[in-house]
Protein backbone atom coordinates (compact mmCIF):
# COMPACT_ATOMS: atom_id res chain seq x y z
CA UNK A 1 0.00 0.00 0.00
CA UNK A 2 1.02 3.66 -0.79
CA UNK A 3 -0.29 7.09 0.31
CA UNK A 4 -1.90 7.11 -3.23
CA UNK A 5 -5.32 6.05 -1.31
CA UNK A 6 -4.87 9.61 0.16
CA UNK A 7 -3.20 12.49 -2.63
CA UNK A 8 0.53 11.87 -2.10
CA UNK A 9 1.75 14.95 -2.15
CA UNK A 10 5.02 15.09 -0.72
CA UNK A 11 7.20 18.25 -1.68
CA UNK A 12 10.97 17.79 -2.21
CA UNK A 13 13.25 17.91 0.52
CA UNK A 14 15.70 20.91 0.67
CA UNK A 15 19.06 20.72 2.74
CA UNK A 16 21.12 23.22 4.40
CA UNK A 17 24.09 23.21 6.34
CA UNK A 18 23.17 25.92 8.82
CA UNK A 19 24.95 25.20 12.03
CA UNK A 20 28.02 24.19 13.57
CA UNK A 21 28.76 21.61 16.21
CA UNK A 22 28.18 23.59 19.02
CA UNK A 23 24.31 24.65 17.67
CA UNK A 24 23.28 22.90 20.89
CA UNK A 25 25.86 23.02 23.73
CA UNK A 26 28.60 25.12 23.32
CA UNK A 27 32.09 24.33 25.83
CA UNK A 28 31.77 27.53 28.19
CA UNK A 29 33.85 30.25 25.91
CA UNK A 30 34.02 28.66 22.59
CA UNK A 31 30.86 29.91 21.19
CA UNK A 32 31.15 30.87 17.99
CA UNK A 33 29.37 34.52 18.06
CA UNK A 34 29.57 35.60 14.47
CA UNK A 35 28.10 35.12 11.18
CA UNK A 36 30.12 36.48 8.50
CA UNK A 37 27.11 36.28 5.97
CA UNK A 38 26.75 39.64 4.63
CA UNK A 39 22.55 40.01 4.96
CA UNK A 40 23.58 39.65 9.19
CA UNK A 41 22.50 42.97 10.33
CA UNK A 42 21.53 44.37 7.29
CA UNK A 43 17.85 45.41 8.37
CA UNK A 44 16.12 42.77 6.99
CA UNK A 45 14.86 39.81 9.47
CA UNK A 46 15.89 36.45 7.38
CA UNK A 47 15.51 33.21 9.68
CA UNK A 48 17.41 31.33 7.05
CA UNK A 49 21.05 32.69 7.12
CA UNK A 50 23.50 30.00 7.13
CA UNK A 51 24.91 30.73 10.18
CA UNK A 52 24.54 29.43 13.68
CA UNK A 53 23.75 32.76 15.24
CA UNK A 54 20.02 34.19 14.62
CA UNK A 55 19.76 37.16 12.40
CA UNK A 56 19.98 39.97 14.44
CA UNK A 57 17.78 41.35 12.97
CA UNK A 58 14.64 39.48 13.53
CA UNK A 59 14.45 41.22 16.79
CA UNK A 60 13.06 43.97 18.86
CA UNK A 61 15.09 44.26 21.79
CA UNK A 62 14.63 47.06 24.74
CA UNK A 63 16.35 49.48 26.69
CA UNK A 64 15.05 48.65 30.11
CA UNK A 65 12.41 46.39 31.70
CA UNK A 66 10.12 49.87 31.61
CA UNK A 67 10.27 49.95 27.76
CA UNK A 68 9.53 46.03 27.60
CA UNK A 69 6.36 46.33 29.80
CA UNK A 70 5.01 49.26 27.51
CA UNK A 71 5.31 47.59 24.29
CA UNK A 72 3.68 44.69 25.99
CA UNK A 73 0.89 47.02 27.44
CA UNK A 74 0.21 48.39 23.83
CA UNK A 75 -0.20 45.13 22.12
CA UNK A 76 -2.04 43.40 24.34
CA UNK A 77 -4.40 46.29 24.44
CA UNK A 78 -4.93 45.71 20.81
CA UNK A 79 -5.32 41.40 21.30
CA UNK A 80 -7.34 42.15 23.98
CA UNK A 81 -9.88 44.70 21.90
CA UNK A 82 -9.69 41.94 19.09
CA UNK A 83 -10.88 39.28 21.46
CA UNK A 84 -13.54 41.09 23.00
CA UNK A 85 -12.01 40.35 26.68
CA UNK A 86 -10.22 43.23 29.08
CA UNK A 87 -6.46 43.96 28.83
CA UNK A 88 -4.53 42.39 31.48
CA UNK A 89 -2.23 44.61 33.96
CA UNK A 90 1.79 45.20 34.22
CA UNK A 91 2.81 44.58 37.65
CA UNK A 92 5.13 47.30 38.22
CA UNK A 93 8.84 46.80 38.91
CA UNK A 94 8.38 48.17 42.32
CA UNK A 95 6.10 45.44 42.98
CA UNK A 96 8.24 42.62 45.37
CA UNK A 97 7.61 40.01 43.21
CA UNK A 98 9.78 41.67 40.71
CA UNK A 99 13.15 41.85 41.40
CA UNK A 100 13.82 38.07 42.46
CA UNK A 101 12.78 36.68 39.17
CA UNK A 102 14.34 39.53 37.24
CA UNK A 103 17.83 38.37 38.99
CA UNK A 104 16.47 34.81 37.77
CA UNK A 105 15.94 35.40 33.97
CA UNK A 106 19.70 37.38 34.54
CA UNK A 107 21.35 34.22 35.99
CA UNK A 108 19.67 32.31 33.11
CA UNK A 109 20.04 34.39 30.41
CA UNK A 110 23.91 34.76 31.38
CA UNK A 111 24.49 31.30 31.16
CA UNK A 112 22.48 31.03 27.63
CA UNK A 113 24.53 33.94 26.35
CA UNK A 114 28.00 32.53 26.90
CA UNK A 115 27.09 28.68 26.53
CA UNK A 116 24.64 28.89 23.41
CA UNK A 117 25.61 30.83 19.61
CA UNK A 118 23.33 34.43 19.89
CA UNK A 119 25.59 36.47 18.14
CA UNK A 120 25.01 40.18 18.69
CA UNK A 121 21.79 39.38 20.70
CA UNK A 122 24.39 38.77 23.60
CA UNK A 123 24.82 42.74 24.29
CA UNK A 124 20.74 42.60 25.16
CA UNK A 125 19.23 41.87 27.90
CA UNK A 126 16.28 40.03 27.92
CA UNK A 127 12.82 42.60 29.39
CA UNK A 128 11.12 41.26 31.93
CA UNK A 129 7.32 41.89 31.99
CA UNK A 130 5.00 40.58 34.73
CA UNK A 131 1.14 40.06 33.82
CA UNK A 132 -1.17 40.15 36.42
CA UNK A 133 -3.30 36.45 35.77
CA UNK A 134 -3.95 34.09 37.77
CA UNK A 135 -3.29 31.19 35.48
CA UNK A 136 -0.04 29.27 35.40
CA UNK A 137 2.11 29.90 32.44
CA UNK A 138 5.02 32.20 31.25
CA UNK A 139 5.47 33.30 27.26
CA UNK A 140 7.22 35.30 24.55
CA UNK A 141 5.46 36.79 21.78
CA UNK A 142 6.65 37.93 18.11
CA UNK A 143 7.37 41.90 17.85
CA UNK A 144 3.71 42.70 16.45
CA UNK A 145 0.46 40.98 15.15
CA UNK A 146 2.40 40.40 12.03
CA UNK A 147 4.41 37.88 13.61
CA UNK A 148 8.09 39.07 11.43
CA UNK A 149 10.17 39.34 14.28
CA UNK A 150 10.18 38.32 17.79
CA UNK A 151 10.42 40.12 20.86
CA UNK A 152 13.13 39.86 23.14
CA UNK A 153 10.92 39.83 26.68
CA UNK A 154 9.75 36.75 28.30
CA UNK A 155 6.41 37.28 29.83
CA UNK A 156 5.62 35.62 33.45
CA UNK A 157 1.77 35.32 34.83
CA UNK A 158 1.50 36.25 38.77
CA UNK A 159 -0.30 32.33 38.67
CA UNK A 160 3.11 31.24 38.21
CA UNK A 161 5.11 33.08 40.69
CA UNK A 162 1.98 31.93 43.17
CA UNK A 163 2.85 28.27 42.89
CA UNK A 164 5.98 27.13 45.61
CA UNK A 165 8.19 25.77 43.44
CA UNK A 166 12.43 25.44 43.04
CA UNK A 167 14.76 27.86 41.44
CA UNK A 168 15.61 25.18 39.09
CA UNK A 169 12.03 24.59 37.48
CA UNK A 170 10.98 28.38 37.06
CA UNK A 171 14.71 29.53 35.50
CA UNK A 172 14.11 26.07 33.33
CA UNK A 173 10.36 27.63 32.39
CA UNK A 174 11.67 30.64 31.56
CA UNK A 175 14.91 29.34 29.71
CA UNK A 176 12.41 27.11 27.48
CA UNK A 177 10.72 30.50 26.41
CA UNK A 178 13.26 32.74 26.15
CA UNK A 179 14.58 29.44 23.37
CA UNK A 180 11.30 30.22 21.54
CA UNK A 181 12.19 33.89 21.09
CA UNK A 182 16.48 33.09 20.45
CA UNK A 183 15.14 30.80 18.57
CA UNK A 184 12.71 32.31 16.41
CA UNK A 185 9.76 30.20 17.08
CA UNK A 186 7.50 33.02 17.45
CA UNK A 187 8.57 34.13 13.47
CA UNK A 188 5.89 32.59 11.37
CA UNK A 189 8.00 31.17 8.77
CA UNK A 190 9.87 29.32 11.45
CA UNK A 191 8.25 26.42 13.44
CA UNK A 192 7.75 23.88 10.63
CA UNK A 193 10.47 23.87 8.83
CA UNK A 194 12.60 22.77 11.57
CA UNK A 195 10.47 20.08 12.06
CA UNK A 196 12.02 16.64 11.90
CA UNK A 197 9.85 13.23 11.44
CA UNK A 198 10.99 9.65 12.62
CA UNK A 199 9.96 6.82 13.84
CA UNK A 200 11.25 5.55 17.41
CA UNK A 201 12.29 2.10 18.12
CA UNK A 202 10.09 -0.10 20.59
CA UNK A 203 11.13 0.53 24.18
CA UNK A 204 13.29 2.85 23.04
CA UNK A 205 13.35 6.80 22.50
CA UNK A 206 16.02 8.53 20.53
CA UNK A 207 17.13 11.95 20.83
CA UNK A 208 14.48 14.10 18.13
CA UNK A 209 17.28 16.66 17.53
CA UNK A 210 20.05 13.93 16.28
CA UNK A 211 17.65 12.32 14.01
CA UNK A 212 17.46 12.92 9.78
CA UNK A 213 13.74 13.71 8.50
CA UNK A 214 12.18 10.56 6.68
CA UNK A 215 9.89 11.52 3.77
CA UNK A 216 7.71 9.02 4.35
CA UNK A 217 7.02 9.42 7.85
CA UNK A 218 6.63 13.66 7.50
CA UNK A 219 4.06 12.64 4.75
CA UNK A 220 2.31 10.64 6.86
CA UNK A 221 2.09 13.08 9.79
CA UNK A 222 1.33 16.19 8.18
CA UNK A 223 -1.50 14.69 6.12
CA UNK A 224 -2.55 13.44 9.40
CA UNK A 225 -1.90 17.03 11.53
CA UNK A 226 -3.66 19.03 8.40
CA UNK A 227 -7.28 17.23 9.00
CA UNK A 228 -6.44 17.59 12.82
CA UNK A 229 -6.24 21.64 12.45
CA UNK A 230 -9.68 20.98 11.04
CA UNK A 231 -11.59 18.85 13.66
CA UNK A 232 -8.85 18.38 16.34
CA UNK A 233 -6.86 15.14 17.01
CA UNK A 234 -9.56 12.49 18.39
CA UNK A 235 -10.03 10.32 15.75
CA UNK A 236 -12.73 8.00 17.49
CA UNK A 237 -15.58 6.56 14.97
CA UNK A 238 -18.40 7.09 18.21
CA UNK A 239 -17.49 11.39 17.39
CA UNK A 240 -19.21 10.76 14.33
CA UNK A 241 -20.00 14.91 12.79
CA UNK A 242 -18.83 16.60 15.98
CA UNK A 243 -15.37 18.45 15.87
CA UNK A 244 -13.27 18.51 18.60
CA UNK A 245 -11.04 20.82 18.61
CA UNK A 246 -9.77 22.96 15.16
CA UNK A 247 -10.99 25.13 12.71
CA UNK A 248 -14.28 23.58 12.50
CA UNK A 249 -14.66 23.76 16.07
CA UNK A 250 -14.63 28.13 16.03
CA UNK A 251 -17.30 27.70 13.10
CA UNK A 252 -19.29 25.49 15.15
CA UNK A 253 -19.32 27.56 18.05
CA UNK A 254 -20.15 30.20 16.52
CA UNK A 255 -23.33 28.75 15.19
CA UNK A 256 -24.59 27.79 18.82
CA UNK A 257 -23.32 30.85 20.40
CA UNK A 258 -25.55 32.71 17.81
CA UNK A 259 -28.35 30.67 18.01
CA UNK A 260 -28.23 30.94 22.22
CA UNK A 261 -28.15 34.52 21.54
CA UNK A 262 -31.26 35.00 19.04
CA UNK A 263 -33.63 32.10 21.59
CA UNK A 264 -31.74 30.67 24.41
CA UNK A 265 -34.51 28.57 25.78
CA UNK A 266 -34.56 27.47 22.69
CA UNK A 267 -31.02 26.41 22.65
CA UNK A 268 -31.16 25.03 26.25
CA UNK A 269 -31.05 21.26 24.91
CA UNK A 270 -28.59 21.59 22.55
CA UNK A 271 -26.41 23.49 24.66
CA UNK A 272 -26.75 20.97 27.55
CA UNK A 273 -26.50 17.91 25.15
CA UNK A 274 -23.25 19.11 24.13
CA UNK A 275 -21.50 20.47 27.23
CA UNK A 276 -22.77 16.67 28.77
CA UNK A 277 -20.74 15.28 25.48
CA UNK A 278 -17.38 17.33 26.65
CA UNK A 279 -17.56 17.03 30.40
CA UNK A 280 -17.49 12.73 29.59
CA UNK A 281 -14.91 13.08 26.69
CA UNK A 282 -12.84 14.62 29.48
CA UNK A 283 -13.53 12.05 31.96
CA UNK A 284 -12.60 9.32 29.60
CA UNK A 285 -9.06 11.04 28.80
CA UNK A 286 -6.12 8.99 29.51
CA UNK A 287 -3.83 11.89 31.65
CA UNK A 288 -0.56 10.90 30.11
CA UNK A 289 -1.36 9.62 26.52
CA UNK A 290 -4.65 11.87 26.21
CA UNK A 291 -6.44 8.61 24.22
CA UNK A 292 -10.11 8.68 24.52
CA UNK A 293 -12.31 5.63 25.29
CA UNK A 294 -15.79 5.64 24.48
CA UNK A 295 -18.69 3.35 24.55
CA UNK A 296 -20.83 2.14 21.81
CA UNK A 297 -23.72 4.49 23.16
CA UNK A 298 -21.45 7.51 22.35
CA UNK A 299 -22.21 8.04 18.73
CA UNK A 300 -26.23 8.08 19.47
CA UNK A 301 -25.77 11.04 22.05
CA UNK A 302 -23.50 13.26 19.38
CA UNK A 303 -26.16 12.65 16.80
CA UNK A 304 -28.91 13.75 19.06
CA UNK A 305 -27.07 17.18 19.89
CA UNK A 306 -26.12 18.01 16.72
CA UNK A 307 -29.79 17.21 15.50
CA UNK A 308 -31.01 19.27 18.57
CA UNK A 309 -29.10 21.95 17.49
CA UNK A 310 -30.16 21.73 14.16
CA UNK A 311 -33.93 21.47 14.67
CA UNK A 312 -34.45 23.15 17.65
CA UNK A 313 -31.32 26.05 18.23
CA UNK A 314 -31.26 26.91 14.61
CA UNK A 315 -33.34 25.51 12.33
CA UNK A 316 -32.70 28.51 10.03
CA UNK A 317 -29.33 29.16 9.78
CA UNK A 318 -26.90 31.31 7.35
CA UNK A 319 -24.79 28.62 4.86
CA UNK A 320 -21.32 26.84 5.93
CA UNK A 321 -19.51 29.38 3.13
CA UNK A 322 -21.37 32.41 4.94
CA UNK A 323 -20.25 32.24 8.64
CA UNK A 324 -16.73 30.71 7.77
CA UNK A 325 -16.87 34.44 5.43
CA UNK A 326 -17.86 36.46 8.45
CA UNK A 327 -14.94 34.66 10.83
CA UNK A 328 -12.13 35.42 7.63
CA UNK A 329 -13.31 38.64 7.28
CA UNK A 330 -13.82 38.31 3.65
CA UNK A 331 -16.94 36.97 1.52
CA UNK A 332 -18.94 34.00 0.72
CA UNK A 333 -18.03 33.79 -2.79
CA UNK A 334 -14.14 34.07 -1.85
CA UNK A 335 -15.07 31.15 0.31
CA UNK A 336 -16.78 29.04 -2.14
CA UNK A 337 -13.76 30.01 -4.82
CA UNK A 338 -11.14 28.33 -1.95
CA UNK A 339 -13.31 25.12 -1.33
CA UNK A 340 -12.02 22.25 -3.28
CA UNK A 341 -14.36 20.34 -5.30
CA UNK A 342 -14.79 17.61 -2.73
CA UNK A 343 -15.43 19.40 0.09
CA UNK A 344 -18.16 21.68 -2.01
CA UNK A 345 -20.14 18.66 -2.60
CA UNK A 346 -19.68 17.59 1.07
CA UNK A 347 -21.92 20.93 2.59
CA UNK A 348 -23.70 21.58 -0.96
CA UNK A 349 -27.39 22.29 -0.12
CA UNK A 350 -27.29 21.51 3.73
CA UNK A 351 -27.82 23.15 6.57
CA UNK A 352 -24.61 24.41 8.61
CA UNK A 353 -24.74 22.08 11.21
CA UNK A 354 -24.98 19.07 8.57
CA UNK A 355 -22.49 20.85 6.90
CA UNK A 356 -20.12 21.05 9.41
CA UNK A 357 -20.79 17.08 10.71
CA UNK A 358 -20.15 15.81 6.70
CA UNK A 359 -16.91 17.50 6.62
CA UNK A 360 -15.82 16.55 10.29
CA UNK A 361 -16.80 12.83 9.49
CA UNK A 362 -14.56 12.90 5.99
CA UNK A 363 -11.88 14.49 7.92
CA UNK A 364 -12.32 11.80 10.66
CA UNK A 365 -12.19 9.37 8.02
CA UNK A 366 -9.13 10.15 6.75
CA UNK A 367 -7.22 10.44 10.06
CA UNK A 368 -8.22 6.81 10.51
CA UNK A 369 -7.11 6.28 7.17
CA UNK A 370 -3.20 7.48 7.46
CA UNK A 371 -3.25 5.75 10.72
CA UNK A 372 -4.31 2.30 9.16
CA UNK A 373 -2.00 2.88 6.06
CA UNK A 374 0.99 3.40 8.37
CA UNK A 375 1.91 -0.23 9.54
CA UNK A 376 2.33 -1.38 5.75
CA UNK A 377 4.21 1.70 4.23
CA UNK A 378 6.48 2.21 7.00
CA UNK A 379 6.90 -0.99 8.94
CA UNK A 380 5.99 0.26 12.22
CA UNK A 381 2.86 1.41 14.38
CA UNK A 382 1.37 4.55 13.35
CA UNK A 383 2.59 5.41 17.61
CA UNK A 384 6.13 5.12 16.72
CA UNK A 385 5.87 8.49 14.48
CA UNK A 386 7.84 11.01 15.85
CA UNK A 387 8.89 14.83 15.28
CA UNK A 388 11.27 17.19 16.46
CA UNK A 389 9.33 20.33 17.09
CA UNK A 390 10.01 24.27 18.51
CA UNK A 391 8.45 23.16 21.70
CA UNK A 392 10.79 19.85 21.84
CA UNK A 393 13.70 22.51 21.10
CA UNK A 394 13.15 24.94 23.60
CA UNK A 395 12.83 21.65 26.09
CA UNK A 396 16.28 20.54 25.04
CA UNK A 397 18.09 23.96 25.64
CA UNK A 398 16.99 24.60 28.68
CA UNK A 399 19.00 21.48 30.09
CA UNK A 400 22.37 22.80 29.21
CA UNK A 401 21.36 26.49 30.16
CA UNK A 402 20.47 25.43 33.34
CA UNK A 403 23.44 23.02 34.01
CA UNK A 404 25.62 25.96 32.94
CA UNK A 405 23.96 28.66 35.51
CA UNK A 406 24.74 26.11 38.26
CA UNK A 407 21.13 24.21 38.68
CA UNK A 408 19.40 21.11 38.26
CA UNK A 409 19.40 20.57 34.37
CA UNK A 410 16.16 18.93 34.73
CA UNK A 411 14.63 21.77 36.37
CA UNK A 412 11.85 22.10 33.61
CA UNK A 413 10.96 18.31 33.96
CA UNK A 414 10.27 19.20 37.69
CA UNK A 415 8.28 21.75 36.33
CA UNK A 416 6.13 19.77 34.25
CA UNK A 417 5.65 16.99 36.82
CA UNK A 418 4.87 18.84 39.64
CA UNK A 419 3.07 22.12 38.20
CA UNK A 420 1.88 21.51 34.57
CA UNK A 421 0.25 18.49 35.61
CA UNK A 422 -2.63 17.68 38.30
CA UNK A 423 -2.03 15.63 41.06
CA UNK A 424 -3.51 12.17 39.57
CA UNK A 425 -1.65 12.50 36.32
CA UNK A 426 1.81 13.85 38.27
CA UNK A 427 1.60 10.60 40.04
CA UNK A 428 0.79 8.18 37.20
CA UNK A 429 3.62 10.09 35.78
CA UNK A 430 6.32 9.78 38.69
CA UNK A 431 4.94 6.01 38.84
CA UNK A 432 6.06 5.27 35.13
CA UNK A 433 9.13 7.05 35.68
CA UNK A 434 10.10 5.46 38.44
CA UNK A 435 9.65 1.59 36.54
CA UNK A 436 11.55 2.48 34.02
CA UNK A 437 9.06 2.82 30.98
CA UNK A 438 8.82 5.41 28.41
CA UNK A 439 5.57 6.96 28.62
CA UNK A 440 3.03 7.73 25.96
CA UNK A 441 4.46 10.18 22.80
CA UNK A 442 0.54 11.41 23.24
CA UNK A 443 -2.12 11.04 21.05
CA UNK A 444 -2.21 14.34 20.04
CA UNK A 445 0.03 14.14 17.25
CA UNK A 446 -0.96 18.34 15.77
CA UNK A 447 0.59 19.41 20.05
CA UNK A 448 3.98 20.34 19.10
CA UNK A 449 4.49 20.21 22.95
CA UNK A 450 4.23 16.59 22.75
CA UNK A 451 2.50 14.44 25.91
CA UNK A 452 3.77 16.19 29.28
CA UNK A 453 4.93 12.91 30.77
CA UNK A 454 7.03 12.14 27.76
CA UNK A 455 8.98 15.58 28.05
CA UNK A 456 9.59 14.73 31.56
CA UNK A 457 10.97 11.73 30.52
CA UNK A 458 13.23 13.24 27.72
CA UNK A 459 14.34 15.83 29.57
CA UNK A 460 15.58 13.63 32.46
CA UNK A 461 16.92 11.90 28.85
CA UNK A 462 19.21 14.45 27.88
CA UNK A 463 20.08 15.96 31.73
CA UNK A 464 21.57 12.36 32.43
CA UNK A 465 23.17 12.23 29.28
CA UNK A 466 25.63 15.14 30.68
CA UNK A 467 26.39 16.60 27.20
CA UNK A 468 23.68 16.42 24.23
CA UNK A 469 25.06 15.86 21.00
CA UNK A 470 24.02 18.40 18.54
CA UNK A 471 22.78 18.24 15.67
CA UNK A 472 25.60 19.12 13.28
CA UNK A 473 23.32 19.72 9.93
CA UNK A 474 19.58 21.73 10.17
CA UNK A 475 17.62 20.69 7.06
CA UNK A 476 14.71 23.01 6.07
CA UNK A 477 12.18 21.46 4.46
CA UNK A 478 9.21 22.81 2.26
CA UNK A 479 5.70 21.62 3.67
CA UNK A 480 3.66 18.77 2.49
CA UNK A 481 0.59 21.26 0.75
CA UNK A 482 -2.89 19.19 1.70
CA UNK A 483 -5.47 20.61 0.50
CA UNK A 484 -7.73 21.70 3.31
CA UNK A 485 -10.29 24.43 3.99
CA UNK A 486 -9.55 28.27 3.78
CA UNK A 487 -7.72 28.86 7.23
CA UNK A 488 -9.44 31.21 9.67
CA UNK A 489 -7.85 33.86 11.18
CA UNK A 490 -5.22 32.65 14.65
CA UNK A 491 -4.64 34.72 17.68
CA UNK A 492 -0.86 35.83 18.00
CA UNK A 493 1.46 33.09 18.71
CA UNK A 494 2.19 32.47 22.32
CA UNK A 495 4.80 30.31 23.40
């Protein structure tokens, strides 16, 4: 069997010798800080140079923590407005939660400067900005909405600093973000074509960085990850027409929150048929692969809520081409122009919500498809696909960073186990770790963070390893092209 049951489209592999030997973990003094290519510094943001250093100039960088915090405040003024939700305060760097994780991200981000190739980025200093949320997470963000260049500030929620942790996890937090700005994972062109795909070897894991990119397999996933940007990454046959997650998840939405909003009694049954469906999908989710197991009754509940919604929220409706046009900000007939012939006759004369379940189902379909296809055209389990990712990247250099600033390398793991996840899953976690076993990649092959657990376990990987290896050649590689539905429009990238 080939991928000619589903359009093989695989694009031709380009190769680049971008990096030296030290692209991972330079010896203390012997990074290599220059680039002698001539479009270094020129102005112009170009991810690509051939050089191990990042272009210079794909950055904003700022004169004091003060100047970071206002560019922050203005932009997220502007997401905020955008997503119809309040902007969320600066804490102030008089505030006492300031200064020690300022002198943090300064032990870090001296240790990443004279361990790791940043070029000219070593004479900045990385802002600091403190948002007041109560949530648990730190970020960087690229320069502006138009995601060209990335912003040298790592951003740190109050939710975060509220959580009694170690030294050694928070610097490792904020070390794997400020590797997503360094890095230029927040530049738009970047993420995917660093990507490597592979398969692992049973009851064993190697390292995603050392690894070459196998056609085969990168076909494979992407045609797999493009249907999952649709519907989400559940696969399961008892889903039938209801999207989980994706693009067709914001259309969806937006069909019952407008249909709530015109007659919510009227919606009441839908509404509660639905949120029923979600509150079991999340009790039946495994908390370290995220696999979903659900009875043979399941499919007969999703195809009374959708019909609920259908008859009784909004039995008149605008067309599939008309609200995915009002969410694009553009129009129906640039829509229907976009739509391949397939997926026209899919939601041709129907309503939206029938619309909607035809395509999820194909898209379902298909998932199932690559999965089945996988054993025969590549020899192994469609769960031994693997990729190296931005996320997976960022993971990795916070191990040496931290080793090199004097803490635990495996600070971030500790991180993971003990905040990221909840207390059941922690322990399952610690449980596997503790036997030995490798625990679940994750399901959710379109997560470029890859299942929590896992990390944990590859970052304990490479901290015990003392040194990684790097990874002596970066290959960029054009995308497999899928053709899918016209994209919506994203929020800023996060990371």
């Amino acid at each position: 069997m080939t991928w000619t049951r589903i359009p093989c489209l695989l694009a031709i592999t380009l190769a680049a010798c971008t990096a030296g030997d030290d692209d991972l973990d330079c010896a203390e003094g012997r990074c290599d800080q220059t680039c002698s290519d001539p479009r270094y510094g020129d102005g112009t943001c170009d991810p690509s140079l051939p050089c191990a250093v990042p272009d210079i100039d794909c950055f904003r960088t700022f004169a004091d923590d003060a100047a970071g915090a206002a560019w922050f405040a203005e932009l997220e003024g502007r997401i905020a407005a955008n997503e119809g939700r309040a902007a969320r305060r600066v804490v102030p760097e008089g505030d006492p939660r300031f200064a020690p994780v300022r002198e943090l991200l300064d032990r870090g981000w001296e240790a990443m400067r004279t361990n790791r190739p940043v070029g000219r980025l070593a004479r900045e200093r990385p802002a600091l900005v403190i948002v007041e949320d109560e949530t648990v997470n730190a970020f960087v963000m690229p320069e502006d909405l138009d995601q060209q260049r990335a912003s040298f500030a790592v951003m740190v929620h109050t939710g975060t600093l509220a959580i009694p942790t170690t030294d050694d996890a928070n610097l490792g937090l904020m070390m794997h973000e400020l590797q997503h700005a360094v890095g230029l994972h927040v530049v738009a062109s970047v993420k995917e074509g660093m990507a490597l795909y592979y398969l692992a070897d049973e009851g064993y894991e190697p390292i995603g960085r050392e690894q070459r990119d196998d056609p085969g397999v990168r076909e494979a996933a992407s045609l797999w990850r493009a249907r999952a940007s649709e519907i989400g990454h559940l696969v399961n046959a008892e889903l039938r027409g209801l999207p989980m997650g994706g693009d067709l998840q914001v259309v969806l939405r937006r069909v019952v929150q407008a249909g709530a909003q015109a007659n919510p009694n009227a919606c009441a049954n839908a509404r509660a048929l639905l949120t029923s469906i979600a509150v079991d999908i999340d009790t039946a989710t495994d908390p370290i692969s995220g696999a979903v197991a659900l009875g043979a009754s399941f499919g007969p509940r999703v195809t009374a809520a959708l019909a609920a919604l259908r008859t009784e929220c909004v039995p008149s409706a605008p067309s599939f081409v008309e609200v995915v046009a009002e969410l694009g900000g553009t129009t129906p007939q640039q829509i229907e122009a976009q739509l391949g012939a397939e997926d026209r006759a899919l939601i041709g004369n129907k309503h939206i919500v029938d619309a909607i379940a035809a395509l999820t189902e194909d898209r379902r379909a298909k998932m199932r498809a690559v999965e089945a296809a996988v054993p025969e055209v590549l020899g192994r389990p469609w769960t031994a696909i693997r990729y190296f990712s931005e996320e997976e990247d960022a993971d990795d250099t916070s191990v040496p960073v931290l080793r090199a600033a004097g803490l635990d390398p495996a600070g971030l793991g500790t991180f993971l186990a003990d905040v990221l996840l909840d207390p059941p899953a922690s322990a399952a976690c610690k449980d596997l770790l503790r036997a030995g076993a490798i625990p679940a990649y994750g399901v959710n092959l379109d997560d470029t963070h890859h299942g929590t657990c896992w990390r944990v376990h590859h970052i304990d990987q490479l901290a015990a390893a003392g040194r990684a290896r790097p990874r002596k050649r970066i290959q960029v590689h054009a995308p497999v092209e899928v053709p899918r539905l016209p994209r919506l429009p994203h929020p800023i990238a996060m990371h």
